[in-house]
Structure formats: C-alpha cells, structure tokens
C-alpha atoms as a PDB file:
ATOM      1  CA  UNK A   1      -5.894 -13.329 -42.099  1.00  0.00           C
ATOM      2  CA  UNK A   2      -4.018 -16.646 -41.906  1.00  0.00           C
ATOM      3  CA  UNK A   3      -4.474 -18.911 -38.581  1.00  0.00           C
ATOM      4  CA  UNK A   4      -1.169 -18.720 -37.600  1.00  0.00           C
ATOM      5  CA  UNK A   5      -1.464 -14.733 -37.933  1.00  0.00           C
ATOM      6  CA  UNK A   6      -4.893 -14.756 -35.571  1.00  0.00           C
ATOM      7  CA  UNK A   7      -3.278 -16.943 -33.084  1.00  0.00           C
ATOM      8  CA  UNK A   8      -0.132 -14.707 -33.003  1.00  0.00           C
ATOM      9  CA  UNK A   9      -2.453 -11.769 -32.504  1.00  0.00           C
ATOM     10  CA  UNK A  10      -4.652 -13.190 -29.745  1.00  0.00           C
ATOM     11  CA  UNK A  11      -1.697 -13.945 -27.883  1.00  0.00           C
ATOM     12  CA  UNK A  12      -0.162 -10.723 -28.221  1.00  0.00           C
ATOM     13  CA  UNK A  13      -3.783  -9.195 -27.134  1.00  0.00           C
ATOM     14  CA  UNK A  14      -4.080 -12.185 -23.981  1.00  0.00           C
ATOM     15  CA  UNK A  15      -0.361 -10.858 -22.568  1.00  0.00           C
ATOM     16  CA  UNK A  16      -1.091  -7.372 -22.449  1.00  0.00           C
ATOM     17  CA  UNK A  17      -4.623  -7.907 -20.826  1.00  0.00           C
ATOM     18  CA  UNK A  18      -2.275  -9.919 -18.307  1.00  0.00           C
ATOM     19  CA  UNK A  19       0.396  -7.145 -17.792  1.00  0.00           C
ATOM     20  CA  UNK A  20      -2.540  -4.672 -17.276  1.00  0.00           C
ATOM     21  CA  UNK A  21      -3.719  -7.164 -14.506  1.00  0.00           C
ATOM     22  CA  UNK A  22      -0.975  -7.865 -12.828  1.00  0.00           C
ATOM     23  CA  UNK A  23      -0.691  -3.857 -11.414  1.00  0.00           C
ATOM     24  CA  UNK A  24      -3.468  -4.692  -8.831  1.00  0.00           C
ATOM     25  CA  UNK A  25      -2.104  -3.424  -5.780  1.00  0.00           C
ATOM     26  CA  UNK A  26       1.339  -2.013  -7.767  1.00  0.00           C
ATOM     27  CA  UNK A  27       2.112   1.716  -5.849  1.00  0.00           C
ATOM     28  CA  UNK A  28      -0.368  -0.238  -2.951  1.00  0.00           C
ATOM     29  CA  UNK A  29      -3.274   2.409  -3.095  1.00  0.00           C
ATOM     30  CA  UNK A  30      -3.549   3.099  -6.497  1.00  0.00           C
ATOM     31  CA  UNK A  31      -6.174   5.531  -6.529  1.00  0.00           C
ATOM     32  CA  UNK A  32      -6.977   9.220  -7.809  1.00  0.00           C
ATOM     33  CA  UNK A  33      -5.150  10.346 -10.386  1.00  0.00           C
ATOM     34  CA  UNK A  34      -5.419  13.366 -12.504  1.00  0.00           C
ATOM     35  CA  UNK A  35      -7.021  12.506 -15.283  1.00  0.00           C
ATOM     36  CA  UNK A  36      -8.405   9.325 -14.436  1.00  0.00           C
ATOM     37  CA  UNK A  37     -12.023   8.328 -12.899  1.00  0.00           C
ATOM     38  CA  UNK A  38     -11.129   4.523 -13.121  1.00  0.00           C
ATOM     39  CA  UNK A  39      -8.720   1.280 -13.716  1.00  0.00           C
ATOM     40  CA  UNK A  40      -9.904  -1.817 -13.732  1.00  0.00           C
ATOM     41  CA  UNK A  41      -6.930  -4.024 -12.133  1.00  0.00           C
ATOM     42  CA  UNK A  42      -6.743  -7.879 -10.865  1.00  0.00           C
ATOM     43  CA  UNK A  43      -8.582  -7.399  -7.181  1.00  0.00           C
ATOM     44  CA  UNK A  44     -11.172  -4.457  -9.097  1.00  0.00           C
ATOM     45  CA  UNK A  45     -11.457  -0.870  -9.605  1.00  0.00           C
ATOM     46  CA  UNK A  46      -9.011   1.359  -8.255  1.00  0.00           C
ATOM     47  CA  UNK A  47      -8.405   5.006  -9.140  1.00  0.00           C
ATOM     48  CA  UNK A  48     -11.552   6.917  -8.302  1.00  0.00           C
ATOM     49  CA  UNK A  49     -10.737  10.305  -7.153  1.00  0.00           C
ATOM     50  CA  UNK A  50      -9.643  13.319  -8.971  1.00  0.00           C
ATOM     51  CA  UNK A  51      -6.650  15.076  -8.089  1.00  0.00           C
ATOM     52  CA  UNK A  52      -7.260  18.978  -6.925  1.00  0.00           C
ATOM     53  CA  UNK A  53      -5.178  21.848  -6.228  1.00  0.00           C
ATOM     54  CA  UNK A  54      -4.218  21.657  -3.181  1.00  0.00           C
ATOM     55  CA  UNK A  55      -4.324  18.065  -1.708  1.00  0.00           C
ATOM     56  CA  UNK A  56      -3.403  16.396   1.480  1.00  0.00           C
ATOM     57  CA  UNK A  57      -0.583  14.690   0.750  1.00  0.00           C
ATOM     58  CA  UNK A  58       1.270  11.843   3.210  1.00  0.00           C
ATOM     59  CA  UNK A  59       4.599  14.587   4.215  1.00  0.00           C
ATOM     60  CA  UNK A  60       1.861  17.218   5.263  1.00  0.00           C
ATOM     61  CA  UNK A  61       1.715  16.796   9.075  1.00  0.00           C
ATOM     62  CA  UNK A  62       4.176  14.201   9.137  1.00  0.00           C
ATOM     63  CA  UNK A  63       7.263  14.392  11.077  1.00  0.00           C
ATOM     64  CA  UNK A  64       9.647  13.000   8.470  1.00  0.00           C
ATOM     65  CA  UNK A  65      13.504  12.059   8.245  1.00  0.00           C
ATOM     66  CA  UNK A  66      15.597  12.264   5.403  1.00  0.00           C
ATOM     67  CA  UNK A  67      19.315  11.738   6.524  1.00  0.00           C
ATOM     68  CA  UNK A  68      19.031   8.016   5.737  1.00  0.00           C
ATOM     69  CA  UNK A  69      17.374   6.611   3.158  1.00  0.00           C
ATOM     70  CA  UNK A  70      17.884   2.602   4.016  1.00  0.00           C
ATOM     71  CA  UNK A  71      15.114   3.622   6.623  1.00  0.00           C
ATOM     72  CA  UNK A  72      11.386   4.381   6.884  1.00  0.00           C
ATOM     73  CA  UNK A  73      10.819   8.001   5.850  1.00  0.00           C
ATOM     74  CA  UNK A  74       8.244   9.147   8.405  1.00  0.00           C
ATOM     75  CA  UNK A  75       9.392   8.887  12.267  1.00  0.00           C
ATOM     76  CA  UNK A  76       6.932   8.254  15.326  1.00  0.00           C
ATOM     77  CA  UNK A  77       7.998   8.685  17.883  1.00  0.00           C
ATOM     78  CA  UNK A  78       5.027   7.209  20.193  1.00  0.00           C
ATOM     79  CA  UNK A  79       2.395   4.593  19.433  1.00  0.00           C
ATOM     80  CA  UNK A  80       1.425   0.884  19.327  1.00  0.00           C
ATOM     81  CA  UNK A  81       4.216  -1.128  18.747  1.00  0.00           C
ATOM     82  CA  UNK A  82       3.484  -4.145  16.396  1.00  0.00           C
ATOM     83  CA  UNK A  83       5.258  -7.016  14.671  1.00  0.00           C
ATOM     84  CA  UNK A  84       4.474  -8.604  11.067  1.00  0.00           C
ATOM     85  CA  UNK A  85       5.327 -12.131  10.677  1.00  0.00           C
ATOM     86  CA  UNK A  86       6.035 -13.080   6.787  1.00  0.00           C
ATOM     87  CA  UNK A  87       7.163 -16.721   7.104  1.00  0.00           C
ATOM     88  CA  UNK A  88       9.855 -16.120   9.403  1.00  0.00           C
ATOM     89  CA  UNK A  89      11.201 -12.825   8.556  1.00  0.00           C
ATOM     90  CA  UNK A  90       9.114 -10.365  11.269  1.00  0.00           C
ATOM     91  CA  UNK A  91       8.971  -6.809  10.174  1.00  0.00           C
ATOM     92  CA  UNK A  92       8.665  -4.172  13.027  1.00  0.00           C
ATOM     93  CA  UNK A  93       6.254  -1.761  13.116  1.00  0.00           C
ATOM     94  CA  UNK A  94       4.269   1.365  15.319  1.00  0.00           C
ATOM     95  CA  UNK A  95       0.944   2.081  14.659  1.00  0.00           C
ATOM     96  CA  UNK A  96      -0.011   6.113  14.784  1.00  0.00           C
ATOM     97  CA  UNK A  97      -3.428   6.961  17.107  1.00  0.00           C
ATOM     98  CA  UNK A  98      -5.526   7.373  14.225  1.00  0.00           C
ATOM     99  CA  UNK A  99      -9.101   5.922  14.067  1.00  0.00           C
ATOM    100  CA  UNK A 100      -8.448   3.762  11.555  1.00  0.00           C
ATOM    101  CA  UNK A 101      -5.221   2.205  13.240  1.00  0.00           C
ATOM    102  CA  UNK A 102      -7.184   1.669  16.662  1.00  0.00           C
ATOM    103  CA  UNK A 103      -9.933  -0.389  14.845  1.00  0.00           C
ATOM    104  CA  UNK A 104      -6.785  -2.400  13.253  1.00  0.00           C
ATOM    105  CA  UNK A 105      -5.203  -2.852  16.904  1.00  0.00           C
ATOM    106  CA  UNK A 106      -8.719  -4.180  18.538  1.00  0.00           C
ATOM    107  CA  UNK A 107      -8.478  -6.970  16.059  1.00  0.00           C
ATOM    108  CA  UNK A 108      -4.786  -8.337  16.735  1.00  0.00           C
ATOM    109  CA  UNK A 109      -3.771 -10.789  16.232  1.00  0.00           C
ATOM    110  CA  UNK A 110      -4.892 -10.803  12.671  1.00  0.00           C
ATOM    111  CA  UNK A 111      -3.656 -12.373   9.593  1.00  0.00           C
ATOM    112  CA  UNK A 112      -3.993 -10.554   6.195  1.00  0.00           C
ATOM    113  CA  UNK A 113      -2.796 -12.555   3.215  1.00  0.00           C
ATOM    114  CA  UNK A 114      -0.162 -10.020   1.658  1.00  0.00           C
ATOM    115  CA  UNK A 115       1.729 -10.072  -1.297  1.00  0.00           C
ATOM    116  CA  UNK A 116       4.496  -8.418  -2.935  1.00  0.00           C
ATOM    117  CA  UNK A 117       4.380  -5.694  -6.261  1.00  0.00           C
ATOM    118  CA  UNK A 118       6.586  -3.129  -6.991  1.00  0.00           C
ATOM    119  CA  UNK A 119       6.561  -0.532  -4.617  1.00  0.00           C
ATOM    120  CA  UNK A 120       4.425  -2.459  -2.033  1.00  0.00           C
ATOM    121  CA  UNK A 121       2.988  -5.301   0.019  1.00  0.00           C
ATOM    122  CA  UNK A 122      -0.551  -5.361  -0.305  1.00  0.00           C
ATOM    123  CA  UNK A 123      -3.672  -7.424   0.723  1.00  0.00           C
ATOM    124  CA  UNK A 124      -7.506  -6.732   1.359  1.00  0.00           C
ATOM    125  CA  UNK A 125      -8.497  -6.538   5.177  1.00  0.00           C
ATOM    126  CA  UNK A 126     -11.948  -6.086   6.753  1.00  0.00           C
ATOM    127  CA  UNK A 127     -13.093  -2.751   6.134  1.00  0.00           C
ATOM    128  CA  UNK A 128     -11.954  -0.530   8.942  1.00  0.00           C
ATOM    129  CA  UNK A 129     -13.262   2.545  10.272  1.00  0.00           C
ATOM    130  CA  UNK A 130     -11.440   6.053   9.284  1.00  0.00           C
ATOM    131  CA  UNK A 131     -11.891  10.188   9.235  1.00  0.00           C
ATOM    132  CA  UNK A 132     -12.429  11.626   6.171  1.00  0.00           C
ATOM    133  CA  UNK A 133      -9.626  14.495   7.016  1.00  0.00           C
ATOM    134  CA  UNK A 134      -6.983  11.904   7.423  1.00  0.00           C
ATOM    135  CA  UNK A 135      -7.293  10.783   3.488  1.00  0.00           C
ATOM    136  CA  UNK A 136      -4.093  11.852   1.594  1.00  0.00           C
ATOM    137  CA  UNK A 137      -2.366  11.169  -1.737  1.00  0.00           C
ATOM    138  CA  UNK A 138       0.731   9.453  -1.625  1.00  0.00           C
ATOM    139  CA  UNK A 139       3.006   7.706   0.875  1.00  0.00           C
ATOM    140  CA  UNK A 140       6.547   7.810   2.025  1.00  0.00           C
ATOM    141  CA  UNK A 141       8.836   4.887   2.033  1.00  0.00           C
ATOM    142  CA  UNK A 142       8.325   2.730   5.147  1.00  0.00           C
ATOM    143  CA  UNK A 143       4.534   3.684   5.357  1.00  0.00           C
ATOM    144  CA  UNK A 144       1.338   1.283   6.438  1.00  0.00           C
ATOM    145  CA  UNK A 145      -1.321   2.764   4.745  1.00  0.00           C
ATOM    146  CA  UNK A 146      -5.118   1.734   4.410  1.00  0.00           C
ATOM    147  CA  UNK A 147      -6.899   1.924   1.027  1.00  0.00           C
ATOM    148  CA  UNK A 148     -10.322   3.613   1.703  1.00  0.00           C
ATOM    149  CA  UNK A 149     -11.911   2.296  -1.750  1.00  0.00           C
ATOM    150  CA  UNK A 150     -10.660  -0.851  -2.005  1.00  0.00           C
ATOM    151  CA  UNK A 151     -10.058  -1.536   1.380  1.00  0.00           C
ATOM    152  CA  UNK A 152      -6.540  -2.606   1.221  1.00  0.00           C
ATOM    153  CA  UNK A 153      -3.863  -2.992   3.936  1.00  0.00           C
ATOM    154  CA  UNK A 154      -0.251  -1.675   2.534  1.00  0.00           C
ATOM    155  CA  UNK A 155       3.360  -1.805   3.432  1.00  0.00           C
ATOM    156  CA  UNK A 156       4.964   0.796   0.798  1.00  0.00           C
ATOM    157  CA  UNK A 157       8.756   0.644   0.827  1.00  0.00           C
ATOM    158  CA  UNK A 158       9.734   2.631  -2.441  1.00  0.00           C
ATOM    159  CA  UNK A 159       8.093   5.110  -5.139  1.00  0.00           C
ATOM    160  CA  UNK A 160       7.478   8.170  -2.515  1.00  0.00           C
ATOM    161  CA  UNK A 161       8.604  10.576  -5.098  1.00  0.00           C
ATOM    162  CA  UNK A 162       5.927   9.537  -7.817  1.00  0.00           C
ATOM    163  CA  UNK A 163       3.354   8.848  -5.087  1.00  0.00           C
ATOM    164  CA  UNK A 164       1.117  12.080  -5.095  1.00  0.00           C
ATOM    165  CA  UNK A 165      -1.177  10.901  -7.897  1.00  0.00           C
ATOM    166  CA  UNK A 166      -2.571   8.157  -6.269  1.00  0.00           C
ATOM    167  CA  UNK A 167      -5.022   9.180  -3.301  1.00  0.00           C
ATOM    168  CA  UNK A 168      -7.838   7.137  -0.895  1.00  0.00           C
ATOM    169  CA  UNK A 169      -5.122   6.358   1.462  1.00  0.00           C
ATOM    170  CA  UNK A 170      -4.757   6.793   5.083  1.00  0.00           C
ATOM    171  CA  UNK A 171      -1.427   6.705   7.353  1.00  0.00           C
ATOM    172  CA  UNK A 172      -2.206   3.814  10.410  1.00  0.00           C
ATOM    173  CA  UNK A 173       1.530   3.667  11.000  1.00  0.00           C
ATOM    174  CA  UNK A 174       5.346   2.392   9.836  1.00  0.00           C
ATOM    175  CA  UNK A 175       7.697   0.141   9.743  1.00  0.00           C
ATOM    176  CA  UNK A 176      10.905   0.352  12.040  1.00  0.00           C
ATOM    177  CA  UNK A 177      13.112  -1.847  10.619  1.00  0.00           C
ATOM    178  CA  UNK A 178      15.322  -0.951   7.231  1.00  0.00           C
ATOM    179  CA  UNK A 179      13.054  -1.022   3.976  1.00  0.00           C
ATOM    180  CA  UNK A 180      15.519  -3.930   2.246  1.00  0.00           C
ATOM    181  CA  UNK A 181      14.314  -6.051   5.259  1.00  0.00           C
ATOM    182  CA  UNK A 182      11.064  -6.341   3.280  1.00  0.00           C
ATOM    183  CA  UNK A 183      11.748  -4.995  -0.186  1.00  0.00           C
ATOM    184  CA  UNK A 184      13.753  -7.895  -0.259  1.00  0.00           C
ATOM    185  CA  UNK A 185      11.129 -10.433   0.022  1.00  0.00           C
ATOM    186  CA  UNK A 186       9.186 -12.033  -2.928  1.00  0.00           C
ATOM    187  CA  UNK A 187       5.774 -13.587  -3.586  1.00  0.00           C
ATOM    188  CA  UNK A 188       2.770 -14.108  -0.983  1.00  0.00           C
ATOM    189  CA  UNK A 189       2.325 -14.623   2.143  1.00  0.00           C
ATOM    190  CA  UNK A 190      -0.635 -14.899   4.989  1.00  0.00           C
ATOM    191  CA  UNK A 191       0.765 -12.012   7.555  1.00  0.00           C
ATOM    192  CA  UNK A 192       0.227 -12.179  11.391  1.00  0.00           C
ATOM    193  CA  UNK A 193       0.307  -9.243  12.663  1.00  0.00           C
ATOM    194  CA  UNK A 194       0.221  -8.868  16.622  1.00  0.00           C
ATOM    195  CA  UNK A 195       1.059  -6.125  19.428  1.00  0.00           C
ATOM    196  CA  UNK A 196       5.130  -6.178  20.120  1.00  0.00           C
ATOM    197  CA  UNK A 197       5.177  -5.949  23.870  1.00  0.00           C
END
C-alpha cells in the first residue's frame, strides 16, 4: 500500500473513532439498550442494562400534556421551583419530591458544567442519592433526568419518541419554560442552578 493510500486510510479510521466519541451524552442517559451490554463514548461507558418486557418507562406515572408541543411534556403541578443560569439565558424549572431531587436541592446553589448534544444538555454532577423503583427508560421532552451509571445531570428537550431504549435514568424534575428556549442554545456552559423564590 502506497503512503498516500495509508495516510488516507488512517484518517478515514481517526474521523470515525471521533464521530463515535462525540455521542457522549447524545439522548443524555444513554444507557440500556436491547441488545447492548456496553458503549464506550467520550466521558466512558454508557449502556449497561438490558431492556425487559415490561419496563418502567418515563410516561408511566407521569401526569403528561400533549396539546402543545413547544412545551415540556410532563406537567407538575407542585414542587421546588428552580432556575438554570446558562450565560444569561435562565431556564425555569420544578423539581419533583423524589430522593434523588431533594439531595440535588440541599446542594443549591450548584454549578454543573453542561453542554449541548442532540437531544440534550448534559454534564456529570456529584453522585446523588436515588430509589431503585424510580429508574425508568426514556424521557419526555422538557425532562431533568439523573443518569444512575454515569452519574449525569440532563436537560432532554427532543427524541421522547425513540427514548425507551436507553434506561438508568431517574425523573428529579422539568423545565417550565418552552423547549426552543434551550434547544436553541449551542456549546458549553458552567450552569448555576439555584431555588426560584
């Protein structure tokens, strides 16, 4: 094989070891899919369950509304209000009464360095306590979710209907603004996130 032909191959080889690494956090909680044990990705491993017949998924339990689709997908009604700061563009938010959520709230403020992939903003936070019960697969648009195997803090705002392959996660809340307030944000950014009072 010529040089010019091994150079052309190693860089064909070097982007598509980059593509595959770029997907780190891509669909936030990546994990669990059905035929899948692992993925190696930028920030480490991430699919480690195995999908079953009947799986929690994020719409089971969830009080959920559908009339209009600019906005969050799951409603609550009552919780712990919060705001996001990226830069200056603040993205509203309620936190649910969940374990995990209350660990989350006795740390604010906190900053979380985020950034943005397809389907999600997505950054590693301290490992926070959660119930087994309250793992799922999937998320609906608008969700804050918490990675259990990675441990990864998420703000999903597309890809709900191709969402119930990837598991680990647990609901801590959602957003309350429209999902183009932060789908239309780019890069990386450290997040505060404190109570909205």
């Amino acid at each position: 094989m010529k040089t010019s032909q091994r150079r052309i191959l190693m860089g064909a080889v070097l982007l598509l070891g980059l593509s595959f690494g770029l997907t780190a956090c891509d669909t936030a909680s990546n994990q669990g899919s059905a035929s899948t044990d692992s993925q190696s990705a930028a920030t480490g491993d991430r699919i480690k369950t195995t999908q079953t017949a009947n799986k929690r998924v994020a719409k089971d339990d969830a009080q959920i509304q559908t009339a209009d689709k600019s906005r969050p997908t799951r409603v609550i009604k009552n919780g712990t209000k919060i705001k996001m700061h990226f830069g200056d563009t603040v993205i509203t938010g309620v936190l649910n009464d969940s374990k995990t959520a209350k660990a989350l709230i006795a740390k604010l403020p906190y900053t979380i360095h985020e950034s943005r992939y397809d389907t999600d903003f997505c950054g590693t936070v301290d490992a926070l306590p959660y119930n087994k019960s309250e793992e799922h697969y999937g998320w609906l648009n608008g969700d804050i979710d918490y990675a259990t195997d990675a441990p990864y803090f998420t703000i999903l705002f597309k890809g709900e209907e191709n969402s119930e392959q990837y598991g680990s996660q647990v609901n801590i809340g959602v957003i309350t603004t429209p999902l183009a307030k932060i789908s239309n944000l780019e890069g990386s950014y450290d997040v505060r996130i404190e109570l909205d009072e």
